[in-house]
Protein backbone atom coordinates (compact mmCIF):
# COMPACT_ATOMS: atom_id res chain seq x y z
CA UNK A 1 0.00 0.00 0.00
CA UNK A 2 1.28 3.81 -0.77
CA UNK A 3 -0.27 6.21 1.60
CA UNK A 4 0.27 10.04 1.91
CA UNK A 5 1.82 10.14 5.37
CA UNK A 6 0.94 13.81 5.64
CA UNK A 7 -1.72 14.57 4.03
CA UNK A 8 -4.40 13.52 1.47
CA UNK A 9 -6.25 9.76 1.64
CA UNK A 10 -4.50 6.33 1.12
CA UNK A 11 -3.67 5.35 -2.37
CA UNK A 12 -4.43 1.34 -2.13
CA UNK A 13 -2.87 -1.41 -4.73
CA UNK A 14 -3.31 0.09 -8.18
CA UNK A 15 -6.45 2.65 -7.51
CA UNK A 16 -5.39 6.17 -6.60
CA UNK A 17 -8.94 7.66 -5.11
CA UNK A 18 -8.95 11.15 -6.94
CA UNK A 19 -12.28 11.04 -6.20
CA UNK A 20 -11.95 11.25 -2.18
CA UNK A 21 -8.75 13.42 -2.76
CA UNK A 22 -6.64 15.91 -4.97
CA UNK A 23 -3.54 15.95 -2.54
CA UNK A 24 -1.79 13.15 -4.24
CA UNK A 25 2.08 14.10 -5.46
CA UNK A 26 1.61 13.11 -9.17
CA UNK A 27 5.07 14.21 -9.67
CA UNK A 28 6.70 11.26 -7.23
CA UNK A 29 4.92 8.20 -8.95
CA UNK A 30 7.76 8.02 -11.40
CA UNK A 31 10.44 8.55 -8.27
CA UNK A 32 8.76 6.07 -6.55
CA UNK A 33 8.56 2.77 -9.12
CA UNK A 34 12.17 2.18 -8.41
CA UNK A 35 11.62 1.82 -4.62
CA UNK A 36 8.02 -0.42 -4.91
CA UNK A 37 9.63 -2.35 -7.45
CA UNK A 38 12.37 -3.19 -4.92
CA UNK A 39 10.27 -3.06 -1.77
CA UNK A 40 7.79 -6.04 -3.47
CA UNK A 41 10.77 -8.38 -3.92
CA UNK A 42 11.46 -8.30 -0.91
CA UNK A 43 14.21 -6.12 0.31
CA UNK A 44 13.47 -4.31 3.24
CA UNK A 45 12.91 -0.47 3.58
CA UNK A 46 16.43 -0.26 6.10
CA UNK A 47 18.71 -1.80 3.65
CA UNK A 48 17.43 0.61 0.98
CA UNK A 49 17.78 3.60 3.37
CA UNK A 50 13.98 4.10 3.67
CA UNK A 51 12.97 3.54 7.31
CA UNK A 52 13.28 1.05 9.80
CA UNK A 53 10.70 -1.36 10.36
CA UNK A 54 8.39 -2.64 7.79
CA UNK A 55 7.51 0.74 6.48
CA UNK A 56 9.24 2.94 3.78
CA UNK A 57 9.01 6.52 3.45
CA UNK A 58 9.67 9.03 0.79
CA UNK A 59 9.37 12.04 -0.34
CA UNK A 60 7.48 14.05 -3.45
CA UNK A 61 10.47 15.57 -5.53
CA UNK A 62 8.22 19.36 -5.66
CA UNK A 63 9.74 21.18 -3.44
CA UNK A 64 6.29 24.09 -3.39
CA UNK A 65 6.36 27.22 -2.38
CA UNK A 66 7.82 30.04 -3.58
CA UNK A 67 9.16 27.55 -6.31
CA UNK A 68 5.85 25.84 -7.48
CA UNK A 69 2.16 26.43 -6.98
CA UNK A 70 2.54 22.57 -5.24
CA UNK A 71 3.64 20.76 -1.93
CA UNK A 72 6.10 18.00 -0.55
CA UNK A 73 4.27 15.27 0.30
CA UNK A 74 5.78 12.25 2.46
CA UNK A 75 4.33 8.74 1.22
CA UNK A 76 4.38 5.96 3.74
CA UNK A 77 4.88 2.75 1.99
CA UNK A 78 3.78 -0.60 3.15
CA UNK A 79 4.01 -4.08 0.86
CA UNK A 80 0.99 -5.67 1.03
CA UNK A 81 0.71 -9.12 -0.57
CA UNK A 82 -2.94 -10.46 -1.75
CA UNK A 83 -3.83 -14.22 -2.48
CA UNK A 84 -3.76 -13.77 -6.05
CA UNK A 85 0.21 -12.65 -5.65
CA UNK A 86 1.13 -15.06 -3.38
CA UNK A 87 -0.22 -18.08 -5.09
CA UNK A 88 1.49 -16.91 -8.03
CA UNK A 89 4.60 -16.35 -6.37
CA UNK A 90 4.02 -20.51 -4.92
CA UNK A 91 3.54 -21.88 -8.76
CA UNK A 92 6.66 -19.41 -9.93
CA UNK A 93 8.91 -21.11 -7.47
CA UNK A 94 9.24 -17.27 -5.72
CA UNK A 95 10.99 -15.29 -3.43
């Protein structure tokens, strides 16, 4: 799961709610595939220099005001496997 840690609502799986929210950093999706790409196979958050614990964090690259009309944002991120992945993951022989 990605989640805003500071503000806005939770961005779950693959469905960003812009809907419930418009305080999602669109700008730190691309910044952030290298990390959730990482963080899903399985290395953890400390060795990557995200956190401690079980949780990443990281933050949107626009820095706001005076420079943009925008806002840092700091997204919590939490891997959070479903059955579909993990049985997958069982018949793949993975990690």
């Amino acid at each position: 799961m990605l989640y805003p840690a500071l503000k806005g609502e939770a961005c779950e799986k693959k469905n960003v709610k812009l809907d419930e929210t418009d305080a999602i950093c669109t700008h730190a999706f691309a910044s952030l595939l290298p990390y959730i790409v990482a963080l899903r196979k399985g290395i953890k958050p400390s060795e990557l220099g995200l956190g401690r614990g079980e949780k990443a964090y990281v933050q949107c690259l626009d820095p706001g005001p005076p420079y943009t009309n925008g806002g840092t944002v700091i997204f919590e991120i939490t891997v959070v496997r479903d059955e579909a992945e993990e049985g997958v993951e069982d018949s793949e022989g993975g990690s």
